[in-house]
C-alpha atoms as a PDB file:
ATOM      1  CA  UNK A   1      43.324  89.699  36.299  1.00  0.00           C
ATOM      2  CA  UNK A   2      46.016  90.500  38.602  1.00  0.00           C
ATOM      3  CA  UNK A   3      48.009  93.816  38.037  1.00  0.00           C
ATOM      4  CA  UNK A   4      46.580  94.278  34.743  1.00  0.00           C
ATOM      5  CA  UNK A   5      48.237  91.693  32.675  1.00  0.00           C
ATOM      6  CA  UNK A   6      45.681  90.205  30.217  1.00  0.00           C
ATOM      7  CA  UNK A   7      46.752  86.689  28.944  1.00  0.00           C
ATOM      8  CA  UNK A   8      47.588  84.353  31.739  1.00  0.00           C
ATOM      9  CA  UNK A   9      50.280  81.992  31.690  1.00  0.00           C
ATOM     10  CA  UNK A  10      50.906  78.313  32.446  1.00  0.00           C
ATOM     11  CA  UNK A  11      54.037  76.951  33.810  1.00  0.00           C
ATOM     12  CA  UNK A  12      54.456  73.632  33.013  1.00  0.00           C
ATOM     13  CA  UNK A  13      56.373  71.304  35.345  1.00  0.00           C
ATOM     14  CA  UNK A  14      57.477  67.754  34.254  1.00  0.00           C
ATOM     15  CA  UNK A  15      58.785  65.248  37.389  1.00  0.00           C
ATOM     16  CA  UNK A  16      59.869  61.810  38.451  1.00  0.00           C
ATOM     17  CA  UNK A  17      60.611  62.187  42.290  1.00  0.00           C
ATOM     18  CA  UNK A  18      60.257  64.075  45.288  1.00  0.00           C
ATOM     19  CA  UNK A  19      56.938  65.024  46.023  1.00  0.00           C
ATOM     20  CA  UNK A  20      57.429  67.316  48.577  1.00  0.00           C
ATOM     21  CA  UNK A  21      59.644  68.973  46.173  1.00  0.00           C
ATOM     22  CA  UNK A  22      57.427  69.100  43.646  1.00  0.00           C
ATOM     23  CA  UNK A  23      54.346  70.517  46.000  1.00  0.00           C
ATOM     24  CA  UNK A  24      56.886  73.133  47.376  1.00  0.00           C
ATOM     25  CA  UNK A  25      57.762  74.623  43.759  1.00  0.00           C
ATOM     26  CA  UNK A  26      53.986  74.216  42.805  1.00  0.00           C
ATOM     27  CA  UNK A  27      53.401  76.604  46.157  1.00  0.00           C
ATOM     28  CA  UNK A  28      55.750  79.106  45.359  1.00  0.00           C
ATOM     29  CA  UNK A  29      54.021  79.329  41.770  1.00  0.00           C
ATOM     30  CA  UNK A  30      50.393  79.385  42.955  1.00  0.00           C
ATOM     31  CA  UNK A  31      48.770  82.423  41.683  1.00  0.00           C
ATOM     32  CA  UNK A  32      45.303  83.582  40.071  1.00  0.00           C
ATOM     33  CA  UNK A  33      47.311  84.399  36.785  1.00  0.00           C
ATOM     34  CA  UNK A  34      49.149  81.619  36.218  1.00  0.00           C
ATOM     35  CA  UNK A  35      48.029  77.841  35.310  1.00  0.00           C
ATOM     36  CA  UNK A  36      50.149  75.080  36.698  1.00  0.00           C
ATOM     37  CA  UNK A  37      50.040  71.659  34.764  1.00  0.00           C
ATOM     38  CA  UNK A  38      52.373  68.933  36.209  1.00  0.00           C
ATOM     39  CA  UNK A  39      52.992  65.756  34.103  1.00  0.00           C
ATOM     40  CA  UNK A  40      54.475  63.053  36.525  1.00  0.00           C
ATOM     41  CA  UNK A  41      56.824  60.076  35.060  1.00  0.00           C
ATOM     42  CA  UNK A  42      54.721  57.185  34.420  1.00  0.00           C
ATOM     43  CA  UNK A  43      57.154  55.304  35.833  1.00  0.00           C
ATOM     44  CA  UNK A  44      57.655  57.540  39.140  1.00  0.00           C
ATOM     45  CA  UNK A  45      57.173  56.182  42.541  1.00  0.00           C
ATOM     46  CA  UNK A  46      55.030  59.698  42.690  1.00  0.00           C
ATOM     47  CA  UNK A  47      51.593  59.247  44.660  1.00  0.00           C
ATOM     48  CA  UNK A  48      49.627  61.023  41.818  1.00  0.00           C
ATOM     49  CA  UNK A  49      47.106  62.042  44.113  1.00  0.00           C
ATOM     50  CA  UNK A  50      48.949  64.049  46.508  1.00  0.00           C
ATOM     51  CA  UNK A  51      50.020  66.409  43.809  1.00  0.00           C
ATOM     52  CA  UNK A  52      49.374  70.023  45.202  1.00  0.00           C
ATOM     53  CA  UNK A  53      45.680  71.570  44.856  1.00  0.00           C
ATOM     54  CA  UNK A  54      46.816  74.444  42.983  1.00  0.00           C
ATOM     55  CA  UNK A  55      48.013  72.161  39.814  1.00  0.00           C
ATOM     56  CA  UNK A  56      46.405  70.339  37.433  1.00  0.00           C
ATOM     57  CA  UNK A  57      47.790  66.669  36.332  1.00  0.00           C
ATOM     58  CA  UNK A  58      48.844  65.485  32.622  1.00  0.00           C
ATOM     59  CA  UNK A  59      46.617  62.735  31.813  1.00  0.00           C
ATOM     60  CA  UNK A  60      48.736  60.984  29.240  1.00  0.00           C
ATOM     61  CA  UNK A  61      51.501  60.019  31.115  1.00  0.00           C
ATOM     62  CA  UNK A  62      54.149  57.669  29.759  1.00  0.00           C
ATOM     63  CA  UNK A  63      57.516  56.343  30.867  1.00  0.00           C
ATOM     64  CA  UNK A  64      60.556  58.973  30.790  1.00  0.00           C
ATOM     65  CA  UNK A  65      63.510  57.514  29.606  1.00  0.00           C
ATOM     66  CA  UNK A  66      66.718  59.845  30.008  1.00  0.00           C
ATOM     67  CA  UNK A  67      68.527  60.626  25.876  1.00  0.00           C
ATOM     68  CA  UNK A  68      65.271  59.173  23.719  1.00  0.00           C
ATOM     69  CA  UNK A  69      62.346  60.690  22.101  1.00  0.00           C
ATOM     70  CA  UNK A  70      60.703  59.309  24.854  1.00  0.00           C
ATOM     71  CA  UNK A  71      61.533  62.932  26.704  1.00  0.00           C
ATOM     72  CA  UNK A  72      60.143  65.314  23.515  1.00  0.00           C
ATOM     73  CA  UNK A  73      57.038  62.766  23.100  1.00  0.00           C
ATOM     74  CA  UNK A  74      55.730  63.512  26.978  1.00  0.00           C
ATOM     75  CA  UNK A  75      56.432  67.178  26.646  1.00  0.00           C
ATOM     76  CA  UNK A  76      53.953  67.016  23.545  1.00  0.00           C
ATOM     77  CA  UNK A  77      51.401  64.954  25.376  1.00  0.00           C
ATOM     78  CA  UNK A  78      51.421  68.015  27.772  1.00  0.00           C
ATOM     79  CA  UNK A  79      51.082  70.792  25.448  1.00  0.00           C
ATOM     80  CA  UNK A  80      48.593  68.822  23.124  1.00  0.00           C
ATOM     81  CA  UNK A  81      46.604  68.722  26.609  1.00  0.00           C
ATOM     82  CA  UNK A  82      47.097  72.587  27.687  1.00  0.00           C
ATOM     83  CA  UNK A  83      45.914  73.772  24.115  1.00  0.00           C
ATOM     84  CA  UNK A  84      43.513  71.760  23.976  1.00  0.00           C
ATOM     85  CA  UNK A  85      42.130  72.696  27.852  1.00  0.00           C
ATOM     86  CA  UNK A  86      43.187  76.644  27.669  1.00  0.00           C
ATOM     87  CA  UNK A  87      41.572  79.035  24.317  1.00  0.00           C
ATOM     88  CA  UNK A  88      44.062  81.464  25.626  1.00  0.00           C
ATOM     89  CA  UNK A  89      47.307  82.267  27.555  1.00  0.00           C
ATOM     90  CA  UNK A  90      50.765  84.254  26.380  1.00  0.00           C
ATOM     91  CA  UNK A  91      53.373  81.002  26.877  1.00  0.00           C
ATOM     92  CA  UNK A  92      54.049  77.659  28.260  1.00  0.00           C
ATOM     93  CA  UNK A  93      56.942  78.233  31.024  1.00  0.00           C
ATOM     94  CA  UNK A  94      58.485  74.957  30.894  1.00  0.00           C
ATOM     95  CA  UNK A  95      60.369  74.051  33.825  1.00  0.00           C
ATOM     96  CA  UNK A  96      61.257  70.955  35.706  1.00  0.00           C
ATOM     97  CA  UNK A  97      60.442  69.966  39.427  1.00  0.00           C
ATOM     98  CA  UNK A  98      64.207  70.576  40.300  1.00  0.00           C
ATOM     99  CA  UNK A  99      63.907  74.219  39.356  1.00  0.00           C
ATOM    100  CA  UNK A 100      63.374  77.098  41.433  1.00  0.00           C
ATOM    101  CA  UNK A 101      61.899  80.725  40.723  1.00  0.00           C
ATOM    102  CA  UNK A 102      64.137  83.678  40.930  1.00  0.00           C
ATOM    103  CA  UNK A 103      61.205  86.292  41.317  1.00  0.00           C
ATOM    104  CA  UNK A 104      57.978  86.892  42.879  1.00  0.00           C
ATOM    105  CA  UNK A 105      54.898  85.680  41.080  1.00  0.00           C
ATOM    106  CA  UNK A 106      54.054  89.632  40.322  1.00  0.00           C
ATOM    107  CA  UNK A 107      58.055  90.048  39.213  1.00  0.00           C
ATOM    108  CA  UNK A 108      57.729  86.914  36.615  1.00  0.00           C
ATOM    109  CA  UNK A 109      54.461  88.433  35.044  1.00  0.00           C
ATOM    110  CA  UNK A 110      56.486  92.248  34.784  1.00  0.00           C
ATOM    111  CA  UNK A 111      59.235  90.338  33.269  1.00  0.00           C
ATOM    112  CA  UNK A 112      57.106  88.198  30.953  1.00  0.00           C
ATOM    113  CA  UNK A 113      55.217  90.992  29.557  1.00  0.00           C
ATOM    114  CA  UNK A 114      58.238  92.746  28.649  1.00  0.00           C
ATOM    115  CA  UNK A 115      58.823  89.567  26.395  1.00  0.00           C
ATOM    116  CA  UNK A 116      55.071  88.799  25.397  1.00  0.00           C
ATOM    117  CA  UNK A 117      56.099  89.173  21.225  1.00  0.00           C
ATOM    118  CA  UNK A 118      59.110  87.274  21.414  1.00  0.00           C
ATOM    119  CA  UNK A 119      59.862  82.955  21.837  1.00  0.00           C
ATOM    120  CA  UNK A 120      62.001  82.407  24.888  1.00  0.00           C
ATOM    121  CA  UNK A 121      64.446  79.408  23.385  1.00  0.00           C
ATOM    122  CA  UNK A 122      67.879  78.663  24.149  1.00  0.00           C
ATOM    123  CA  UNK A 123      69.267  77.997  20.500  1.00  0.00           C
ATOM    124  CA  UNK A 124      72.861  77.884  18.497  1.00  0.00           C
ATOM    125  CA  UNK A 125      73.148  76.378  15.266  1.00  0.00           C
ATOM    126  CA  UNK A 126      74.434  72.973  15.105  1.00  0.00           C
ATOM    127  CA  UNK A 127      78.292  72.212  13.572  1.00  0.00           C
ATOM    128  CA  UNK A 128      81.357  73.660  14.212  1.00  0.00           C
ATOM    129  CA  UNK A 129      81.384  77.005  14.444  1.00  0.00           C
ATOM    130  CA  UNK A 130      77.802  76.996  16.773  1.00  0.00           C
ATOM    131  CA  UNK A 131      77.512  73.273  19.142  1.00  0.00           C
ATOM    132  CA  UNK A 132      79.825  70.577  17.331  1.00  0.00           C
ATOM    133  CA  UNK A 133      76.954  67.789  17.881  1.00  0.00           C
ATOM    134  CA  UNK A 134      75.635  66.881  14.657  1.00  0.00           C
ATOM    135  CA  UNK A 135      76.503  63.217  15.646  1.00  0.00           C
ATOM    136  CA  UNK A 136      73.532  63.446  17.727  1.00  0.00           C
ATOM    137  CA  UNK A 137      71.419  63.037  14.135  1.00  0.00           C
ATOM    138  CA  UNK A 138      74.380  61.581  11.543  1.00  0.00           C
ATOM    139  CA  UNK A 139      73.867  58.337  12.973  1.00  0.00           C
ATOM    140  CA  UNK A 140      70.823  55.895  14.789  1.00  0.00           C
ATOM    141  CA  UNK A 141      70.234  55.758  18.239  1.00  0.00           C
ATOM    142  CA  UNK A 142      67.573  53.902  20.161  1.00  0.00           C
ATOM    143  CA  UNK A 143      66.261  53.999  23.858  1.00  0.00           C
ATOM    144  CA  UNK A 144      68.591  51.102  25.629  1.00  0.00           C
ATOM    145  CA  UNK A 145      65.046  49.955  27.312  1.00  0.00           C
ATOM    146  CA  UNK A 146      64.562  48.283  24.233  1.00  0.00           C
ATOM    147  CA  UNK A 147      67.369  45.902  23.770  1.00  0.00           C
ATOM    148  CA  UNK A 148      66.315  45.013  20.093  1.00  0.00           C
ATOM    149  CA  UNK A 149      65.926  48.246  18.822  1.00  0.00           C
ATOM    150  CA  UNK A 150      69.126  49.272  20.097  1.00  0.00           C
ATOM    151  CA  UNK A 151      71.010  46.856  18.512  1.00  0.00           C
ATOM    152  CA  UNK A 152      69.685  48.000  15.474  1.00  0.00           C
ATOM    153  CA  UNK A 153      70.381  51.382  15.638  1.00  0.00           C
ATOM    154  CA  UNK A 154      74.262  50.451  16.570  1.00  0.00           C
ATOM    155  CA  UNK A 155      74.470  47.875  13.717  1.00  0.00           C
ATOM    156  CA  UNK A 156      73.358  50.904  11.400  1.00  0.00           C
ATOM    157  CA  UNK A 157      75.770  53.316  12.744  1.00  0.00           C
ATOM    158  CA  UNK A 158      78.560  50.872  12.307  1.00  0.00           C
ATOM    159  CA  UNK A 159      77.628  50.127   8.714  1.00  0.00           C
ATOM    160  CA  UNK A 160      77.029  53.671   7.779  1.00  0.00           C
ATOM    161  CA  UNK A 161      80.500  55.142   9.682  1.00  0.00           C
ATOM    162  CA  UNK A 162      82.577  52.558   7.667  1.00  0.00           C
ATOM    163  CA  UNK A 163      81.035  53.641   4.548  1.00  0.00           C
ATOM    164  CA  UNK A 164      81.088  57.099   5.277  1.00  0.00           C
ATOM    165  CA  UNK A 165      77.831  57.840   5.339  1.00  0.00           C
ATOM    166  CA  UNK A 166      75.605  59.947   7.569  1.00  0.00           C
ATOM    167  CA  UNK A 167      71.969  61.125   7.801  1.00  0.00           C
ATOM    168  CA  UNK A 168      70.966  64.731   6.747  1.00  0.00           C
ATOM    169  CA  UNK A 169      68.108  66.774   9.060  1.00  0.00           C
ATOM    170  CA  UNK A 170      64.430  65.910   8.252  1.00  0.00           C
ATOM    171  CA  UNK A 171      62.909  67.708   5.603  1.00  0.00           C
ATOM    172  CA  UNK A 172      66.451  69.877   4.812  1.00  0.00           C
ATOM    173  CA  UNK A 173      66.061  71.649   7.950  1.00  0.00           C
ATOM    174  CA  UNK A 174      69.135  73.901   9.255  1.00  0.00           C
ATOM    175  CA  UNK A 175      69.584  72.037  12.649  1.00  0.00           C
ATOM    176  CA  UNK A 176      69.747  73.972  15.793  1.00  0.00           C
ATOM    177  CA  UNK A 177      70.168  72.962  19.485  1.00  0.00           C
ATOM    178  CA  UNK A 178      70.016  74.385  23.273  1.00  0.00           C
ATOM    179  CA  UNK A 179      68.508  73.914  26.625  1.00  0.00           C
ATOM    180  CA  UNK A 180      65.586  71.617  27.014  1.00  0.00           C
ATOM    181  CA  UNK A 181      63.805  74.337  29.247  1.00  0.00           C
ATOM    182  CA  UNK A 182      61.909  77.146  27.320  1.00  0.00           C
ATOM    183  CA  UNK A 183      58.977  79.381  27.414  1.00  0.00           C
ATOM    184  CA  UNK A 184      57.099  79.236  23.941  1.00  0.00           C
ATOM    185  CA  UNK A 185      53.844  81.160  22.893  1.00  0.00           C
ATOM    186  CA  UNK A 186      50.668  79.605  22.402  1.00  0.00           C
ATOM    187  CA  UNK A 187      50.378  80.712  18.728  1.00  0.00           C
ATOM    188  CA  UNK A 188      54.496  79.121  18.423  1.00  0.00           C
ATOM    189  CA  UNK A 189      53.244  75.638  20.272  1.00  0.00           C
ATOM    190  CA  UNK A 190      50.240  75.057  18.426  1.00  0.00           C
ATOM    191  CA  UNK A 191      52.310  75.346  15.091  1.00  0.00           C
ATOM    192  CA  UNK A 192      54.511  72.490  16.601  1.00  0.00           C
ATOM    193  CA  UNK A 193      51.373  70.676  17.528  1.00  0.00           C
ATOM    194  CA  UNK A 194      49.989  70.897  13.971  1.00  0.00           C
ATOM    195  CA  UNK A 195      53.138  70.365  12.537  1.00  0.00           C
ATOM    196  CA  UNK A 196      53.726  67.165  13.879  1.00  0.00           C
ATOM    197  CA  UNK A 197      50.389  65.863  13.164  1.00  0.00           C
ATOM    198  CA  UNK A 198      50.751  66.994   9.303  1.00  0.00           C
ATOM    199  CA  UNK A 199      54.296  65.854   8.853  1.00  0.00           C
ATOM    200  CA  UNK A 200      55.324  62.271  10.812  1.00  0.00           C
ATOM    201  CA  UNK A 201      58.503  62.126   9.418  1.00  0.00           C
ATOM    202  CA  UNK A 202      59.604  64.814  11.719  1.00  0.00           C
ATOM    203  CA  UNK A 203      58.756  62.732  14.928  1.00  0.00           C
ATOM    204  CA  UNK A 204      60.212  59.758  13.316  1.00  0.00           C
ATOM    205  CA  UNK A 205      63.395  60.929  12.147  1.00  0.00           C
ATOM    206  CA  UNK A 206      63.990  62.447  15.940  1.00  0.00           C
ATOM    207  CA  UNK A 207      62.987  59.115  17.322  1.00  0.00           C
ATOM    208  CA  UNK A 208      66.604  57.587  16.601  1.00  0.00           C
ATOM    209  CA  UNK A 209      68.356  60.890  17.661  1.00  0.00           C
ATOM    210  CA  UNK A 210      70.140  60.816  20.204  1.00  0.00           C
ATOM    211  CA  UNK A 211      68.925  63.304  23.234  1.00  0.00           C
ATOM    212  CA  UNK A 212      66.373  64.793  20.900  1.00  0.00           C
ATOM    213  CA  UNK A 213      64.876  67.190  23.667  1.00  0.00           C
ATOM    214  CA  UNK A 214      67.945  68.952  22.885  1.00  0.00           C
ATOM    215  CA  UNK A 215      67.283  69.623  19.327  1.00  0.00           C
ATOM    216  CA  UNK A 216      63.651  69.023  18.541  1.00  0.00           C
ATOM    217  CA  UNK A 217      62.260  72.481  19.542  1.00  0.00           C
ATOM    218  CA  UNK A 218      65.099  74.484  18.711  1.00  0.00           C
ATOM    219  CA  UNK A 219      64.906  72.959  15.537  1.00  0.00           C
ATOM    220  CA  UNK A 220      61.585  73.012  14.498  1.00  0.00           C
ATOM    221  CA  UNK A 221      61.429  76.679  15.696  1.00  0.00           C
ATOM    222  CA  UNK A 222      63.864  77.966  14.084  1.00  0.00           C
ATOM    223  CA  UNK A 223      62.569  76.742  11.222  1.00  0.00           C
ATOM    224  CA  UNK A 224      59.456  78.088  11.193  1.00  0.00           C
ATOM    225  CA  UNK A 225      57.994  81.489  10.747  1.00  0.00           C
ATOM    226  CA  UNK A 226      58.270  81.856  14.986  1.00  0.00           C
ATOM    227  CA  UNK A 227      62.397  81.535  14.030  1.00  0.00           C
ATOM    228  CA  UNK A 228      62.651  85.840  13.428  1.00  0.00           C
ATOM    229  CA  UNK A 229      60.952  85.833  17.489  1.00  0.00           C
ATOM    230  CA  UNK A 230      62.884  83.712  18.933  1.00  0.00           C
ATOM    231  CA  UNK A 231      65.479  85.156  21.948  1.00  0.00           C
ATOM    232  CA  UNK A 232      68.066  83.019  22.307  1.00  0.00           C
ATOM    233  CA  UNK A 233      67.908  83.406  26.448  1.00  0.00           C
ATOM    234  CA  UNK A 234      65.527  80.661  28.483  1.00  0.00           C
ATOM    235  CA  UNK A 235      66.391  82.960  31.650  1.00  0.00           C
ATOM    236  CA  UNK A 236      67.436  79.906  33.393  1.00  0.00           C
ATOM    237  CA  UNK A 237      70.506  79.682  35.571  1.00  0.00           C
ATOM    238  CA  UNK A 238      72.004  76.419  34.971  1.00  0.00           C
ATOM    239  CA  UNK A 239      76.173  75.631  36.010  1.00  0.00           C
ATOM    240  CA  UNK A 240      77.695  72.853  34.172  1.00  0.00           C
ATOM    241  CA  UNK A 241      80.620  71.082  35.966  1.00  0.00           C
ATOM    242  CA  UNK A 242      83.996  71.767  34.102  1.00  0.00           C
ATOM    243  CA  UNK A 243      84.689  67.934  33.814  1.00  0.00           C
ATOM    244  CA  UNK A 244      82.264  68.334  30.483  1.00  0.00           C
ATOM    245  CA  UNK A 245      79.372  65.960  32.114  1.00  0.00           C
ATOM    246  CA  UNK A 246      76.058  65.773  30.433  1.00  0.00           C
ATOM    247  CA  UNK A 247      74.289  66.425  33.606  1.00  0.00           C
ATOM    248  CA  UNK A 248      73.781  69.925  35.059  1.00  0.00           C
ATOM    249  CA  UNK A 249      75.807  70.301  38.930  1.00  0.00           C
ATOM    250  CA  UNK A 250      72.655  70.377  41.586  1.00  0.00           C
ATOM    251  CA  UNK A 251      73.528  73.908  43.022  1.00  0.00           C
ATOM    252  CA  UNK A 252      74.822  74.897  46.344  1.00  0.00           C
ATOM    253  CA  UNK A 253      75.108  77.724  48.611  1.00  0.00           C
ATOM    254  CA  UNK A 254      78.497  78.445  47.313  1.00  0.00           C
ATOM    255  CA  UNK A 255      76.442  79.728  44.132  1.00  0.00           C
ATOM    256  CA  UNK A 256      74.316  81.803  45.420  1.00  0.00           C
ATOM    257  CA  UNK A 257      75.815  84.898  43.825  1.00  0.00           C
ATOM    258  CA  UNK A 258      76.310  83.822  40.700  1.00  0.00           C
ATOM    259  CA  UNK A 259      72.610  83.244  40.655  1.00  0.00           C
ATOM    260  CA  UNK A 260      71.596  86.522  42.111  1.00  0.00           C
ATOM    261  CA  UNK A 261      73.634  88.285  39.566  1.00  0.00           C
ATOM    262  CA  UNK A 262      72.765  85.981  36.824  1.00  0.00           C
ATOM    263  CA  UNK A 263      69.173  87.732  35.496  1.00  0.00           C
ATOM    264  CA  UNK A 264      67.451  84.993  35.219  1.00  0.00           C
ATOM    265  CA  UNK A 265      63.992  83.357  35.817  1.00  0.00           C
ATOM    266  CA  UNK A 266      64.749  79.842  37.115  1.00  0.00           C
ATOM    267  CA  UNK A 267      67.660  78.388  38.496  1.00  0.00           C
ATOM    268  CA  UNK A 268      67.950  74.718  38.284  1.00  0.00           C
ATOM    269  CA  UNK A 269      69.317  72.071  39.849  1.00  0.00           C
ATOM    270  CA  UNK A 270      67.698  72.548  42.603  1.00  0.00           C
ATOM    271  CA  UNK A 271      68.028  69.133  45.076  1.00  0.00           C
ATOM    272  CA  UNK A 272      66.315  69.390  48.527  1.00  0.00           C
ATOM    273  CA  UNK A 273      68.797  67.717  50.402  1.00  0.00           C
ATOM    274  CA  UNK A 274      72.158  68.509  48.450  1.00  0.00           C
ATOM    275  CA  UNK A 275      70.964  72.282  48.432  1.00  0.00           C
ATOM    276  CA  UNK A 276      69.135  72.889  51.657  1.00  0.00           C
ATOM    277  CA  UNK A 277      71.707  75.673  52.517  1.00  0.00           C
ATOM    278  CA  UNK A 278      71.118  77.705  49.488  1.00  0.00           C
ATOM    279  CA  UNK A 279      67.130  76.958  49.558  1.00  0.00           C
ATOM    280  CA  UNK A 280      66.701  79.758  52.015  1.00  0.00           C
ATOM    281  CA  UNK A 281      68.958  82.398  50.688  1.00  0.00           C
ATOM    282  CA  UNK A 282      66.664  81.938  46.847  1.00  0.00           C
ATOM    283  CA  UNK A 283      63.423  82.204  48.957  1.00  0.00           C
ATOM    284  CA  UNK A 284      64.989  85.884  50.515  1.00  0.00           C
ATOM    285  CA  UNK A 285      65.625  86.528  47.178  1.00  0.00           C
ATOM    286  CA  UNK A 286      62.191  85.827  45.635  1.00  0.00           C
ATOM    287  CA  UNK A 287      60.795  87.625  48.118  1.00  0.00           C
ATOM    288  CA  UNK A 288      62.998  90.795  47.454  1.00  0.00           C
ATOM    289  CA  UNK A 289      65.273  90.726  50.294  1.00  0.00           C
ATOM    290  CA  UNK A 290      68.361  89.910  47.965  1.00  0.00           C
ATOM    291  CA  UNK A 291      69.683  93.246  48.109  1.00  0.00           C
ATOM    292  CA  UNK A 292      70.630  92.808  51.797  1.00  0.00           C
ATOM    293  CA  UNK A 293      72.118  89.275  51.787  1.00  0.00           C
END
């Protein structure tokens, strides 16, 4: 093993366009130490088999459907593969293809080790004095690729708001949400593997939440014994616009100090065209040349 770490780590990468992006990031990662799994939208224009050497494709791929459960229910195909394929590694590094490392390959493994006990997980308690979002599970929601289903779900919320009524959390848990990107231990993801095998209520009660890859990991988490581990810092740089939109801004040159000075991992959103100015300056930076930019 390289530089004397012990347990390797895999970085998983979900994506639904822009293969050269996706082999670029897959590049930058490639490294004796770390194992790179890439599960590819079903529904992707992505030629499968041009994904880099270096990473190893999810086999159960399915359709990717931005809000639903269809988002949390691919990212457990992957890790029910990775357990399943690895006996042993520290965490899962989940990250999308639009993301871009901060550090060297031998800087990410210092910095990893320093957190090896601990649950990287963006999480706040859900209601008003932590994210005001509980609306998210109160009511029904359904993927709008299924027309039927999502009539149903807004019939249901109708009838329930003018009664007053509203759904408590599965199973009385305290609901918390965050950032969809995390690193979890191997020991924390099989519990969430096993748990939702022993317990389908939980996966059905988040499959009519709406943007459940939002709250599903935080929750469950939290509300296990990994809860007490958890940091409540993903060591991602994301910038949200200040008009409030649900979608991160794709980043810019303009932010390149911010993300230097930020501490983090990742940065993300990283688009090759819209951010081919700042592309160069985070590749100086990786490489430890930040200092003189």
């Amino acid at each position: 093993m390289a530089e004397g770490f012990f347990l390797k780590q895999v970085i998983l990468i979900h994506a639904h366009k822009d293969l050269q992006q996706l082999n670029a990031l897959v590049d930058q990662l490639a490294d004796e130490d770390f194992l790179i799994y890439v599960n590819i939208d079903r529904k992707s224009a992505i030629e499968v088999g041009s994904l880099h050497p270096a990473a190893q494709l999810v086999r159960q791929r399915i359709a990717i459907h931005w809000g639903d459960f269809s988002q949390v229910q691919a990212t457990l195909n992957s890790l029910a593969e990775i357990v399943a394929a690895v006996p042993v590694f520290d965490k899962v590094l989940f990250v999308s293809a639009q993301d871009f490392p901060l550090l060297s390959n031998a800087q990410l493994k210092r910095e990893l080790a320093k957190v090896a006990g601990q649950e990287l997980l963006d999480h706040v308690p859900v209601g008003p004095e932590g994210w005001n979002c509980a609306h998210r599970y109160h009511y029904f929601y359904a993927d709008g690729a299924n027309p039927a289903a999502a009539l149903a779900c807004r019939l249901a919320s109708r009838t329930m708001r003018a009664l007053g009524l509203k759904r408590r959390m599965v199973n009385g848990y305290l609901p918390y949400g965050g950032s969809s990107w995390w690193a979890l231990s191997r020991d924390c993801v099989r519990a969430i593997l096993d748990l939702v095998a022993a317990d389908p209520r939980v996966t059905r009660f988040f499959r009519t939440v709406s943007c459940p890859d939002e709250l599903f990991f935080q929750t469950v988490v939290m509300n296990s014994r990994f809860g007490p581990k958890a940091l409540s810092n993903n060591f991602r740089y994301i910038q949200w616009p200040e008009s409030g939109a649900r979608n991160p801004q794709v980043l810019a040159e303009g932010d390149f100090d911010r993300i230097r000075e930020s501490g983090a991992h990742f940065c993300r959103k990283i688009d090759s065209a819209a951010s081919a100015g700042l592309l160069p300056l985070l590749m100086r930076l990786k490489d430890g040349q930040g200092a003189q930019l």
